[in-house]
PDB file of N, CA and C in Angstrom:
ATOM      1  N   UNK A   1     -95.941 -46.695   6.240  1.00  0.00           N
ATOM      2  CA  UNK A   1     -95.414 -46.416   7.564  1.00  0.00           C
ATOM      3  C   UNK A   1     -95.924 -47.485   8.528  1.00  0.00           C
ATOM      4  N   UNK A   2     -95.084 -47.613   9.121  1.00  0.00           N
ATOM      5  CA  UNK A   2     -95.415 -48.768  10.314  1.00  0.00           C
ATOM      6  C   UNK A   2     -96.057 -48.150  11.570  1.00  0.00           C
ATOM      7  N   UNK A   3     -97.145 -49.480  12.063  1.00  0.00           N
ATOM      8  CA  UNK A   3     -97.349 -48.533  13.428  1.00  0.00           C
ATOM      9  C   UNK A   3     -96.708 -48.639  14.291  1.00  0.00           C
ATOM     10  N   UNK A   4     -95.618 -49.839  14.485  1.00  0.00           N
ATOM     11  CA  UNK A   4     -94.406 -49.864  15.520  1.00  0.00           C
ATOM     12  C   UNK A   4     -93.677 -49.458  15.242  1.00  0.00           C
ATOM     13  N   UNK A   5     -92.689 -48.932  15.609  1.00  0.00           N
ATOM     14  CA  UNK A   5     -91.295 -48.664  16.090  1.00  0.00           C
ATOM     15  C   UNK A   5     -90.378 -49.837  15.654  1.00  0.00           C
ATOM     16  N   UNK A   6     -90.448 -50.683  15.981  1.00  0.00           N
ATOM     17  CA  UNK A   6     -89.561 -51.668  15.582  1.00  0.00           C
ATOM     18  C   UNK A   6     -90.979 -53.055  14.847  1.00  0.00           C
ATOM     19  N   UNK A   7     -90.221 -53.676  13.542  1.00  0.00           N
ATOM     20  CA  UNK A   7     -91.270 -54.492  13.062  1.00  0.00           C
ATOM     21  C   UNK A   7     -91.933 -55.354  13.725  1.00  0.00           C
ATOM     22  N   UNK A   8     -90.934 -56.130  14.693  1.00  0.00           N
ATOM     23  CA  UNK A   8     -91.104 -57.321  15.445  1.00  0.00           C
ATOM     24  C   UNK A   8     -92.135 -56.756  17.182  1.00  0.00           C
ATOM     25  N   UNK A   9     -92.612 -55.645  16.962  1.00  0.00           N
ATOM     26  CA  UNK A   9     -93.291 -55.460  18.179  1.00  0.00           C
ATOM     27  C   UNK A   9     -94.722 -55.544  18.161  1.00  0.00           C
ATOM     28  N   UNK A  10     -95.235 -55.880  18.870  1.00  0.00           N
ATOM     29  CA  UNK A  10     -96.838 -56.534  18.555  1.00  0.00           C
ATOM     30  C   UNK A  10     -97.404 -56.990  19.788  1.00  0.00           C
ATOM     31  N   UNK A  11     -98.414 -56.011  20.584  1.00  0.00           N
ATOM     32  CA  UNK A  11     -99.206 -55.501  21.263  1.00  0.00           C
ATOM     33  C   UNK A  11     -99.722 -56.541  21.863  1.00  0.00           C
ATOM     34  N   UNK A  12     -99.027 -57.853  22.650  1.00  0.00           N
ATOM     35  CA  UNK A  12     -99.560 -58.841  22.401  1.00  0.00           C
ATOM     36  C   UNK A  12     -98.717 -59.170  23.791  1.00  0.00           C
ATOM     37  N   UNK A  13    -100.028 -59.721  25.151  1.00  0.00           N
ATOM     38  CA  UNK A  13     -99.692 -59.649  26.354  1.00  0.00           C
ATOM     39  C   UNK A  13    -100.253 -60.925  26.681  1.00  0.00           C
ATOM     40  N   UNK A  14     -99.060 -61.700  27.277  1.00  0.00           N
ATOM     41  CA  UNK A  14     -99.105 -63.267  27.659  1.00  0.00           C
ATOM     42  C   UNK A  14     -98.935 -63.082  28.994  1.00  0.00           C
ATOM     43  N   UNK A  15    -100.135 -63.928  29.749  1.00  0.00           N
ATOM     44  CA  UNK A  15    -100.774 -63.869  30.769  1.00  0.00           C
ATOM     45  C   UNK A  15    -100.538 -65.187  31.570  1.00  0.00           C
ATOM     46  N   UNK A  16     -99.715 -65.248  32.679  1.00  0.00           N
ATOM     47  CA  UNK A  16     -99.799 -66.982  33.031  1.00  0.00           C
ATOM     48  C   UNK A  16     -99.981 -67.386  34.573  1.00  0.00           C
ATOM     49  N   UNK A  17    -100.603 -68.301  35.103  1.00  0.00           N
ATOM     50  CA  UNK A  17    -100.947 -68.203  36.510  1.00  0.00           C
ATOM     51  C   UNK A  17    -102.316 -68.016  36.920  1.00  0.00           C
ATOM     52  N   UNK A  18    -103.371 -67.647  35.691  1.00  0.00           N
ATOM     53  CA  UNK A  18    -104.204 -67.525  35.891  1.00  0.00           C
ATOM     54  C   UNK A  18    -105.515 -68.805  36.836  1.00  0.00           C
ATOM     55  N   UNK A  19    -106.236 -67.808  37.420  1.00  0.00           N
ATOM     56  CA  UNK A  19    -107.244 -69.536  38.294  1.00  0.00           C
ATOM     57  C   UNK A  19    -107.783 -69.986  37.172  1.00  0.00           C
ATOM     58  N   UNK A  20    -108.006 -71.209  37.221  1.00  0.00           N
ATOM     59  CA  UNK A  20    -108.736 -71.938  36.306  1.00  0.00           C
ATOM     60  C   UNK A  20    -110.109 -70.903  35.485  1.00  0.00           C
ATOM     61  N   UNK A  21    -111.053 -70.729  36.822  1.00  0.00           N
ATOM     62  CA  UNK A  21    -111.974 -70.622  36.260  1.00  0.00           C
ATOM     63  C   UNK A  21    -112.567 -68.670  35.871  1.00  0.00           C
ATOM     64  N   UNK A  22    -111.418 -68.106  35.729  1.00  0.00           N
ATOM     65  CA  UNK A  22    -111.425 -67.057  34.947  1.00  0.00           C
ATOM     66  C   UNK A  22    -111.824 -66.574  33.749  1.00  0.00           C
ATOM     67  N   UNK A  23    -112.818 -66.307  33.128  1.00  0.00           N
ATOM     68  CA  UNK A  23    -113.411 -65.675  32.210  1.00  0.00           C
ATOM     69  C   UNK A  23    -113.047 -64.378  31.490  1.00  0.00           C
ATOM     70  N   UNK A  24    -113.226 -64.363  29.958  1.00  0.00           N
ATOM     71  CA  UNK A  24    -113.075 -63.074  29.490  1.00  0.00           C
ATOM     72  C   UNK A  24    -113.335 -61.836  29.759  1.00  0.00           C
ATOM     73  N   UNK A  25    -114.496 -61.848  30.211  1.00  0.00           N
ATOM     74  CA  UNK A  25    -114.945 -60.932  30.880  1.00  0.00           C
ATOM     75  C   UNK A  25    -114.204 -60.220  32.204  1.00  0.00           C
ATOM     76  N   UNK A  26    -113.719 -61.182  33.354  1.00  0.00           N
ATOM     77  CA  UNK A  26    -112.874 -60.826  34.212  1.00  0.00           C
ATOM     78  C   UNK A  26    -111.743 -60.166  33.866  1.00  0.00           C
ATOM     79  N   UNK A  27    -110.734 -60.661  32.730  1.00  0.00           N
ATOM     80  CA  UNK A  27    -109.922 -60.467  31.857  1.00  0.00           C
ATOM     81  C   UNK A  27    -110.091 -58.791  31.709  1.00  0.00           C
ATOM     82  N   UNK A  28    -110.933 -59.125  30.844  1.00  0.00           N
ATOM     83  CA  UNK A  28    -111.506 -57.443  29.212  1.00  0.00           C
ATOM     84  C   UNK A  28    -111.543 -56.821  30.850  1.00  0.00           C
ATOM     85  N   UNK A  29    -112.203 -56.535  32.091  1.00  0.00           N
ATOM     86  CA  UNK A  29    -112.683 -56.132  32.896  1.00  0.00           C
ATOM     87  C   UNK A  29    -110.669 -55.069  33.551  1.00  0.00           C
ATOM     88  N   UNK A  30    -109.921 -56.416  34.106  1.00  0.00           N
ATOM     89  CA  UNK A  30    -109.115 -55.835  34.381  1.00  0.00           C
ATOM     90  C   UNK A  30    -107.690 -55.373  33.815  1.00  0.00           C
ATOM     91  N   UNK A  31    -107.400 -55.709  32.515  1.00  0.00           N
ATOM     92  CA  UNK A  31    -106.951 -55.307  31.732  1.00  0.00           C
ATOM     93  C   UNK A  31    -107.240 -54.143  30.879  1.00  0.00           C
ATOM     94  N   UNK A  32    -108.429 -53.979  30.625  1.00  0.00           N
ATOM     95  CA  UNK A  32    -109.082 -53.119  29.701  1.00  0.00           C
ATOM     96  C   UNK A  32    -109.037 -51.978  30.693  1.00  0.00           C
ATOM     97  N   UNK A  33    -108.488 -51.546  31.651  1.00  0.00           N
ATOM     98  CA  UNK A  33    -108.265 -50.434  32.681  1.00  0.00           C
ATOM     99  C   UNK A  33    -107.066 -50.132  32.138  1.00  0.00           C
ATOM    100  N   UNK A  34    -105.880 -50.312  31.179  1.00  0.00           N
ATOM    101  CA  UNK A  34    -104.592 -49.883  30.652  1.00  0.00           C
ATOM    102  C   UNK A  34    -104.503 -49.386  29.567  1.00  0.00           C
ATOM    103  N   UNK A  35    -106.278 -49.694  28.975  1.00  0.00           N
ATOM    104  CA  UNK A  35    -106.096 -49.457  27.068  1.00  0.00           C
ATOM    105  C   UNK A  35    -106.856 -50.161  26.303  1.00  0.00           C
ATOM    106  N   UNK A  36    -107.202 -49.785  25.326  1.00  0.00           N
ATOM    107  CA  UNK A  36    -108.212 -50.816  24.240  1.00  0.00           C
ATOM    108  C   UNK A  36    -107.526 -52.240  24.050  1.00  0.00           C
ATOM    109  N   UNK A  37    -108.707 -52.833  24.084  1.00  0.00           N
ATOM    110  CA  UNK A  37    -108.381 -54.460  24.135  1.00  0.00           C
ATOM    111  C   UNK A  37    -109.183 -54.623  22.530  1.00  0.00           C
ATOM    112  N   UNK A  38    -108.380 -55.261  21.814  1.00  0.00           N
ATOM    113  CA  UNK A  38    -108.927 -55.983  20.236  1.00  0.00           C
ATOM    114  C   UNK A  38    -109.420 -57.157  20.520  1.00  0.00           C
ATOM    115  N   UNK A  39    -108.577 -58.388  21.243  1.00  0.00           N
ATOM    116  CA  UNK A  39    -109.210 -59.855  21.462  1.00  0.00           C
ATOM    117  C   UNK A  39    -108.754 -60.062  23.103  1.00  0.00           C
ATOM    118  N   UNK A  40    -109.592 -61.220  23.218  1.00  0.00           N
ATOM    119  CA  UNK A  40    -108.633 -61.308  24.300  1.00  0.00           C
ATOM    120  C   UNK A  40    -109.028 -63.141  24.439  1.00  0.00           C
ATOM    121  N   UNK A  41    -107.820 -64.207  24.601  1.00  0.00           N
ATOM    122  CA  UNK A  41    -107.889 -65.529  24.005  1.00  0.00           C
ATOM    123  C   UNK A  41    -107.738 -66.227  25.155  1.00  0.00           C
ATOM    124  N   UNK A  42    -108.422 -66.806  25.572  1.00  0.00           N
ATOM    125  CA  UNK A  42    -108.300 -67.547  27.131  1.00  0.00           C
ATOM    126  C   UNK A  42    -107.485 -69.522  26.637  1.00  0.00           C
ATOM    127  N   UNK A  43    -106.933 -69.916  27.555  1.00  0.00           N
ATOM    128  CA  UNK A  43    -105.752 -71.242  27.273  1.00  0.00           C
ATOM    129  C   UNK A  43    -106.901 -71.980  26.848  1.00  0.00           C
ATOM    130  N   UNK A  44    -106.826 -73.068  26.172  1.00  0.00           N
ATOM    131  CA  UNK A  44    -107.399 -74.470  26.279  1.00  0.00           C
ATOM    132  C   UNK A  44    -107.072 -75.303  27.220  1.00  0.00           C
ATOM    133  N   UNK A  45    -107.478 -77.030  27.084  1.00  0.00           N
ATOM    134  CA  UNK A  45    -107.292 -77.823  28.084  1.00  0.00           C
ATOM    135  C   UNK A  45    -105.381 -77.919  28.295  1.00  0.00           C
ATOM    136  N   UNK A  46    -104.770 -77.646  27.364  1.00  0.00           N
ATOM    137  CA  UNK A  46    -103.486 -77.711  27.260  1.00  0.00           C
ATOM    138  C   UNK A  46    -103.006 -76.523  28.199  1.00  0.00           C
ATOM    139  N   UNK A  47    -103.648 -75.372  28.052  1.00  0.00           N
ATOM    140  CA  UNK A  47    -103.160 -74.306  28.309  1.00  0.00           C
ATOM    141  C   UNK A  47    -103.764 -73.502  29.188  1.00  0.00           C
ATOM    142  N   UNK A  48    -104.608 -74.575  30.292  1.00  0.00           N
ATOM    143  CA  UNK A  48    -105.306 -73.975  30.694  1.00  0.00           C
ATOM    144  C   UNK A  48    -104.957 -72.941  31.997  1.00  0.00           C
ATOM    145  N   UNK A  49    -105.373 -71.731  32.648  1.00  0.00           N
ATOM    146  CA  UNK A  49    -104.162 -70.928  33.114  1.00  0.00           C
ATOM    147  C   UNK A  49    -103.583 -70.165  32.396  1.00  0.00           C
ATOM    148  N   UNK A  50    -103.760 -69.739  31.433  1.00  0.00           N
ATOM    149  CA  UNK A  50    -102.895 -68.618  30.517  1.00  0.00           C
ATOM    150  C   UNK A  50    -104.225 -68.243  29.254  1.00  0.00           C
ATOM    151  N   UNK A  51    -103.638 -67.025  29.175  1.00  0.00           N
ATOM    152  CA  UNK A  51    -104.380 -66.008  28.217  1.00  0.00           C
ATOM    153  C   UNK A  51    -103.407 -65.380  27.108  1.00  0.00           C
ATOM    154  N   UNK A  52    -104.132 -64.800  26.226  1.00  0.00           N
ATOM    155  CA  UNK A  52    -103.308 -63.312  25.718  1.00  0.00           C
ATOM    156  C   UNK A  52    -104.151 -62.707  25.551  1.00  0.00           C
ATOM    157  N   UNK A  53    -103.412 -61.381  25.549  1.00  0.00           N
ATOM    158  CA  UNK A  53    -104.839 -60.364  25.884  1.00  0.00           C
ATOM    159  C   UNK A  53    -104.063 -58.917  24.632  1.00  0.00           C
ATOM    160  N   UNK A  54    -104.547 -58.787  23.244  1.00  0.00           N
ATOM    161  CA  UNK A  54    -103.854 -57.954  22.184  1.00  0.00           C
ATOM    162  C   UNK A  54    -104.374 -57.098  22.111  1.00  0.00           C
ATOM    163  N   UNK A  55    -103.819 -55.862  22.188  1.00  0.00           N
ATOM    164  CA  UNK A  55    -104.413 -54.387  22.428  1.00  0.00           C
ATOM    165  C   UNK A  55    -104.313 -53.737  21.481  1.00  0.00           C
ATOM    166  N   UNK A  56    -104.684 -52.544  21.279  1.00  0.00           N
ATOM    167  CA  UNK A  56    -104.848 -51.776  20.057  1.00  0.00           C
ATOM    168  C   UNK A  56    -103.419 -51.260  19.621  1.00  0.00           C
ATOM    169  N   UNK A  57    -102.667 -50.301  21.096  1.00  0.00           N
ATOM    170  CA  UNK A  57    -101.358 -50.127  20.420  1.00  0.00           C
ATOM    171  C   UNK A  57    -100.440 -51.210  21.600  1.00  0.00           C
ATOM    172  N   UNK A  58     -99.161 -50.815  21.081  1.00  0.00           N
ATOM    173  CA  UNK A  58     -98.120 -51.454  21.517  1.00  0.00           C
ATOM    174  C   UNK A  58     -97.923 -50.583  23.311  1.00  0.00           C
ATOM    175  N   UNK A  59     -97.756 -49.281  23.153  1.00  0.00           N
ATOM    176  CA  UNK A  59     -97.568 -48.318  24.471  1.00  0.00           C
ATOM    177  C   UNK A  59     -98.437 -49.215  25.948  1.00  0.00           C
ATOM    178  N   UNK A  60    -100.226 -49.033  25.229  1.00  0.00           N
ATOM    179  CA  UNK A  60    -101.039 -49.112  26.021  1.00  0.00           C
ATOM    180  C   UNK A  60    -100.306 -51.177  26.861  1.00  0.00           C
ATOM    181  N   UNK A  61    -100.005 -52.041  25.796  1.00  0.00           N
ATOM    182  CA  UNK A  61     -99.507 -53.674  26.406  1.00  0.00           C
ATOM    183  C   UNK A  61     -98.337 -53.172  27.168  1.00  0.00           C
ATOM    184  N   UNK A  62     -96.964 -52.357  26.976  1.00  0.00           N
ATOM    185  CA  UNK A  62     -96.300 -52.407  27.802  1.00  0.00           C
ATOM    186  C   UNK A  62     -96.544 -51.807  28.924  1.00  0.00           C
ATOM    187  N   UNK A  63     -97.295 -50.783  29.091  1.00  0.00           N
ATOM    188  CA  UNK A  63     -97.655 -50.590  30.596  1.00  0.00           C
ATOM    189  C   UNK A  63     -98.658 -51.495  31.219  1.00  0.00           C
ATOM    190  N   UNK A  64     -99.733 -52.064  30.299  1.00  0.00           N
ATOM    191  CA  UNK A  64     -99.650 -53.176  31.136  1.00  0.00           C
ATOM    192  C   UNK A  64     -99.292 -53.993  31.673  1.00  0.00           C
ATOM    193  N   UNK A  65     -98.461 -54.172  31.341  1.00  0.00           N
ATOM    194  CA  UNK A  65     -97.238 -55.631  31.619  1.00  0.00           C
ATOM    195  C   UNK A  65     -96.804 -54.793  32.867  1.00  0.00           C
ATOM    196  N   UNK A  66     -96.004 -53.646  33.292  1.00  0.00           N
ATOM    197  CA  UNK A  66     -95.796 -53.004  33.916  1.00  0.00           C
ATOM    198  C   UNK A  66     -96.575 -52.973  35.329  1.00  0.00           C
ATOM    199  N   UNK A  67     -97.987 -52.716  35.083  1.00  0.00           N
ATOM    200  CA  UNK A  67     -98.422 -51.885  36.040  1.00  0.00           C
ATOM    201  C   UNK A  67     -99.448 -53.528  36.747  1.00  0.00           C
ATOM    202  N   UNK A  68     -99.655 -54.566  35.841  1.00  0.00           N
ATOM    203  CA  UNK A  68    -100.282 -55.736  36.357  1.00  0.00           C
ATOM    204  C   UNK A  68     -99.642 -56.622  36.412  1.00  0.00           C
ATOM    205  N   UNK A  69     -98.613 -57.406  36.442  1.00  0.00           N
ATOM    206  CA  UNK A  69     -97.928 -58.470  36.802  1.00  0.00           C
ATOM    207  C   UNK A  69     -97.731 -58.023  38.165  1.00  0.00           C
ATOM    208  N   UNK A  70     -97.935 -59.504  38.759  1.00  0.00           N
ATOM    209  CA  UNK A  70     -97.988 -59.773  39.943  1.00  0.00           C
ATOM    210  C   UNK A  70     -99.184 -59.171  40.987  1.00  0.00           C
ATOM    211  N   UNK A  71    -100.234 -59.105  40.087  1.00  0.00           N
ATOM    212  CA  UNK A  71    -101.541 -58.262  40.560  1.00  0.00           C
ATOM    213  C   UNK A  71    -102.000 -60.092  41.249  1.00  0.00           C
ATOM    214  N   UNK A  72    -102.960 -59.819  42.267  1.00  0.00           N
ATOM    215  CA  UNK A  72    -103.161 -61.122  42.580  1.00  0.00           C
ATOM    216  C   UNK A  72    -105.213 -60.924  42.070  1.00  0.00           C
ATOM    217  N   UNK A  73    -104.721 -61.831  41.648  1.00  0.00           N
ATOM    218  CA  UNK A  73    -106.415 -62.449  41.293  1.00  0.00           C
ATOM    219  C   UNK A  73    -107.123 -63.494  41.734  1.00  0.00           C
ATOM    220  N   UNK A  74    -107.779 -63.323  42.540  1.00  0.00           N
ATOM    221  CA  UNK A  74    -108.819 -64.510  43.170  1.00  0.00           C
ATOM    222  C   UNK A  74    -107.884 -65.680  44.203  1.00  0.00           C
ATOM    223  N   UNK A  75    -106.755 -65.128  44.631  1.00  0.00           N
ATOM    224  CA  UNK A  75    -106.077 -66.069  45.725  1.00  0.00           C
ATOM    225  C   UNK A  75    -104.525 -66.282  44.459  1.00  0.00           C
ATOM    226  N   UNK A  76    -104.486 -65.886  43.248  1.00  0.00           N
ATOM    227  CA  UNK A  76    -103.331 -65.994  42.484  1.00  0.00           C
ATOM    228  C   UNK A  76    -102.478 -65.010  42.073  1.00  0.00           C
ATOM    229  N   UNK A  77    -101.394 -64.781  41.830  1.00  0.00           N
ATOM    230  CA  UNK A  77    -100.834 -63.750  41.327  1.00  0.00           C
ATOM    231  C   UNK A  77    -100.507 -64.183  39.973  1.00  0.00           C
ATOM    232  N   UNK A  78    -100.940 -63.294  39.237  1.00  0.00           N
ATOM    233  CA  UNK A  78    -100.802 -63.452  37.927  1.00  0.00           C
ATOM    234  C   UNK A  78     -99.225 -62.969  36.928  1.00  0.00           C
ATOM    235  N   UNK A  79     -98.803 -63.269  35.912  1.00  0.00           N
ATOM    236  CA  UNK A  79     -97.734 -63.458  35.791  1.00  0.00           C
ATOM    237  C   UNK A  79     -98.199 -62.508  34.529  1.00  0.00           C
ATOM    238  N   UNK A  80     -97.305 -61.416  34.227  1.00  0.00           N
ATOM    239  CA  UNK A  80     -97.497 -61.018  32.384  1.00  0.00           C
ATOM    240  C   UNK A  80     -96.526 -60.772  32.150  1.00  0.00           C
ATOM    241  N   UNK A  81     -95.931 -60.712  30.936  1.00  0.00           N
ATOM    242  CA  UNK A  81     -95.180 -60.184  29.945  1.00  0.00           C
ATOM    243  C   UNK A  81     -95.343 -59.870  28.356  1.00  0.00           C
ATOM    244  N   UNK A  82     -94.312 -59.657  27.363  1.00  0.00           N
ATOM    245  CA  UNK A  82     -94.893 -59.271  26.594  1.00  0.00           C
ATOM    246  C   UNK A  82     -94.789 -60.436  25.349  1.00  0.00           C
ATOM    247  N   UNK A  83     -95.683 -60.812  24.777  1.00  0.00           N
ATOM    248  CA  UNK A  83     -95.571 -61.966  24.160  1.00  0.00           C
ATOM    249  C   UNK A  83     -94.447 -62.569  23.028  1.00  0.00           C
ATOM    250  N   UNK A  84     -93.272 -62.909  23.123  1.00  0.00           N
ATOM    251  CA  UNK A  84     -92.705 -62.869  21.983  1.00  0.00           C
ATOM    252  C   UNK A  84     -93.097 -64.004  20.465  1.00  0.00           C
ATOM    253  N   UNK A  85     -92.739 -63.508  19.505  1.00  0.00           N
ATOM    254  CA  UNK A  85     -93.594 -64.103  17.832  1.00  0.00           C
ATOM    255  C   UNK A  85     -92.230 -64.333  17.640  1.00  0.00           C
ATOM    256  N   UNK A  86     -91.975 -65.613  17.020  1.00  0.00           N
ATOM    257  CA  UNK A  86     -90.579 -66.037  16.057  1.00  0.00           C
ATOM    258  C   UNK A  86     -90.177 -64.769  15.278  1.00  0.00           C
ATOM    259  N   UNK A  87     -89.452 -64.382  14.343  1.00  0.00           N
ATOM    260  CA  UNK A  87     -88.948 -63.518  13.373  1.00  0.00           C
ATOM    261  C   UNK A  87     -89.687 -64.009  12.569  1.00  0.00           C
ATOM    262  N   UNK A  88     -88.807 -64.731  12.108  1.00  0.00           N
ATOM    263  CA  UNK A  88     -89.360 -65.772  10.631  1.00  0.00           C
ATOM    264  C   UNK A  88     -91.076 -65.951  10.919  1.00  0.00           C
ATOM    265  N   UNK A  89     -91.448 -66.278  11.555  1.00  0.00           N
ATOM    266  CA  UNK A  89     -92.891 -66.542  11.401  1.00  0.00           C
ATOM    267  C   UNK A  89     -94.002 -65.111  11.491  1.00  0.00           C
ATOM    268  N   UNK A  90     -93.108 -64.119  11.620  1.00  0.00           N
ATOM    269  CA  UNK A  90     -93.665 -62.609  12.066  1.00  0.00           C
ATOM    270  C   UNK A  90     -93.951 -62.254  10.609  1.00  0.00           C
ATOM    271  N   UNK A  91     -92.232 -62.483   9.696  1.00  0.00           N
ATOM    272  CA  UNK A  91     -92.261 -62.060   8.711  1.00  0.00           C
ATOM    273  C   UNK A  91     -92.878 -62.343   7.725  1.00  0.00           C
ATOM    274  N   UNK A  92     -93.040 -63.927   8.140  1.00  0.00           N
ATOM    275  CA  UNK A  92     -93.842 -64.917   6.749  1.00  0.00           C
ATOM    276  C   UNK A  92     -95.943 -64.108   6.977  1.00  0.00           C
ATOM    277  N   UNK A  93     -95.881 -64.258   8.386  1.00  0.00           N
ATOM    278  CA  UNK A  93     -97.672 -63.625   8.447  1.00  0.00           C
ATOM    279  C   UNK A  93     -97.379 -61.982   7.768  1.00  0.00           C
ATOM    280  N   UNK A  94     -96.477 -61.297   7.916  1.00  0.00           N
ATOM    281  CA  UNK A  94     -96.725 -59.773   7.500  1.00  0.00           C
ATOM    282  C   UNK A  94     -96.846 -60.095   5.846  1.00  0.00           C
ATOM    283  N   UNK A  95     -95.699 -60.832   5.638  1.00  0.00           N
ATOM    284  CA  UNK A  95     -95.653 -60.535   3.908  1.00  0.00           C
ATOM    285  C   UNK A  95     -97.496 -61.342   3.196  1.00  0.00           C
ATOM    286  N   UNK A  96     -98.144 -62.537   4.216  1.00  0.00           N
ATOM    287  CA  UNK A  96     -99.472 -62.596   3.915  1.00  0.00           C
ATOM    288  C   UNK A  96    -100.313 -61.801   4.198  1.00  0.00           C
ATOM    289  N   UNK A  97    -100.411 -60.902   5.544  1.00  0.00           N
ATOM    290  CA  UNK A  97    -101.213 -60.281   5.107  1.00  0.00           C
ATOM    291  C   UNK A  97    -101.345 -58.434   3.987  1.00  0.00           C
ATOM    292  N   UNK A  98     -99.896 -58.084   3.296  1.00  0.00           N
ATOM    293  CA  UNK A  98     -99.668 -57.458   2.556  1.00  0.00           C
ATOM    294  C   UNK A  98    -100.289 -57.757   1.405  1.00  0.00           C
ATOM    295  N   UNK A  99    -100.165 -59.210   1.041  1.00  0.00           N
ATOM    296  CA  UNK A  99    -100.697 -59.600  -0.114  1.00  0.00           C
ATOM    297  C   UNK A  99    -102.455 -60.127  -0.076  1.00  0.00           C
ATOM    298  N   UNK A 100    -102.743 -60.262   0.853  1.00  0.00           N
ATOM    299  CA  UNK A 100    -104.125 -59.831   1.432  1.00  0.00           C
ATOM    300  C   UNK A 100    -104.521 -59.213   1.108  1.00  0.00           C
ATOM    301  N   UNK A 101    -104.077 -57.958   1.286  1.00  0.00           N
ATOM    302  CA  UNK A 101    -104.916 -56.840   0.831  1.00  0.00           C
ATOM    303  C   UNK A 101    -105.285 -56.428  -0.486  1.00  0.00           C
ATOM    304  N   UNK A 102    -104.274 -56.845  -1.455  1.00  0.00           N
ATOM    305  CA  UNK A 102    -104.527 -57.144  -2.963  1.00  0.00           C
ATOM    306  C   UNK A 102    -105.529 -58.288  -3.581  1.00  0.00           C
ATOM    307  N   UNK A 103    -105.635 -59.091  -2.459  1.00  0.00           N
ATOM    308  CA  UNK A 103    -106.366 -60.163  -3.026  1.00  0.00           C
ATOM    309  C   UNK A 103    -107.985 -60.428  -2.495  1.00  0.00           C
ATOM    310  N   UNK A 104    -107.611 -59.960  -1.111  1.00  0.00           N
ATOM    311  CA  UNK A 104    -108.713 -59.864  -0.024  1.00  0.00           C
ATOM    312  C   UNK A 104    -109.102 -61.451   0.584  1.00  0.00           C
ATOM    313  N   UNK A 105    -108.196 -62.214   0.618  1.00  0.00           N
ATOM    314  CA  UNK A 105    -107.999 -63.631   0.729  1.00  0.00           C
ATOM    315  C   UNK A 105    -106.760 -63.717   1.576  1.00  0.00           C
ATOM    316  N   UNK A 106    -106.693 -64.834   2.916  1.00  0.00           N
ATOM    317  CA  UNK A 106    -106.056 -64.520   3.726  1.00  0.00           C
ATOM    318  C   UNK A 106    -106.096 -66.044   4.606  1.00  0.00           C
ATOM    319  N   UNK A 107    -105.266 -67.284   4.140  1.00  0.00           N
ATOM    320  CA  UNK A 107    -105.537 -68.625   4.809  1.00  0.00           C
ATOM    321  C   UNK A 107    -105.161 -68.034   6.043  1.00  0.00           C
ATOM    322  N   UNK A 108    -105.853 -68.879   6.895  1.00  0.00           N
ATOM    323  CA  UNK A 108    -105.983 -69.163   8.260  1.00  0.00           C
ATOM    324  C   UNK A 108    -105.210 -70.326   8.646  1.00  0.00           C
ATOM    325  N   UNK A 109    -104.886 -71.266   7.983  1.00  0.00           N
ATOM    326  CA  UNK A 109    -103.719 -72.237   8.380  1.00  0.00           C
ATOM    327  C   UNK A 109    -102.287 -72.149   8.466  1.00  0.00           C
ATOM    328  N   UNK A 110    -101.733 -70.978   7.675  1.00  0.00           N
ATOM    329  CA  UNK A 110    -100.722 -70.629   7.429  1.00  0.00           C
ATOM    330  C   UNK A 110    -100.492 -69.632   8.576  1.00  0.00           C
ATOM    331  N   UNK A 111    -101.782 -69.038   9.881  1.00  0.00           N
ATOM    332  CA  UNK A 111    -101.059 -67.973  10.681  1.00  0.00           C
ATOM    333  C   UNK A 111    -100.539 -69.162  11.688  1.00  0.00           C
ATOM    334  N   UNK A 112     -99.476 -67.982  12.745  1.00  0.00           N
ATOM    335  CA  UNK A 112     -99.158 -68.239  13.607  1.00  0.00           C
ATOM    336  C   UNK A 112     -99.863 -69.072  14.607  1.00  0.00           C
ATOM    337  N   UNK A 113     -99.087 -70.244  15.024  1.00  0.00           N
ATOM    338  CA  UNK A 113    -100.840 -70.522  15.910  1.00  0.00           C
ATOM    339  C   UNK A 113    -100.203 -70.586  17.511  1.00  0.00           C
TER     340      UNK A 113
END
């Protein structure tokens, strides 16, 4: 049994607009007011200004997206939605980590990046 509803849904909240110098902690702090937070991935120099922030279920990310976009943070308003994953690349990571679990081996080059 699946824990989504639909395969392609995945708890996974893209964050953009952020001030530079925003921390996880700030993040886990005001996000983590909607629902359990699993990771939460702050941009690099490329990306710097954007997060994702992946929650335990799918319910708890869409009301976030909901209830915090356009929340202003530190002089910014922050931008969320809900992160979209290729198909094909959704499907190719599910069918690895299925076979994961048989093997208990799981490359890291082959996920999504």
């Amino acid at each position: 049994m699946s824990l989504f509803k639909n395969q392609f849904e995945f708890p996974i909240l893209q964050v953009k607009n952020l001030p530079y110098e925003t921390d996880s902690d700030e993040l886990y702090n005001l996000f983590g007011q909607q629902g359990n937070i699993l990771e939460i991935r702050l941009g690099s120099d490329e990306t710097k200004g954007q997060a994702l922030v992946v929650y335990k279920n799918y319910k708890d990310c869409v009301d976030a997206v909901e209830k915090l976009k356009g929340v202003n943070l530190k002089g910014r308003y922050i931008v969320c939605s809900l992160y979209q994953i290729d198909k094909y690349e959704a499907m190719k990571l599910r069918d690895q980590l299925s076979s994961s679990k048989d093997s208990d081996t799981w490359e890291t080059n082959e996920a999504i990046s």
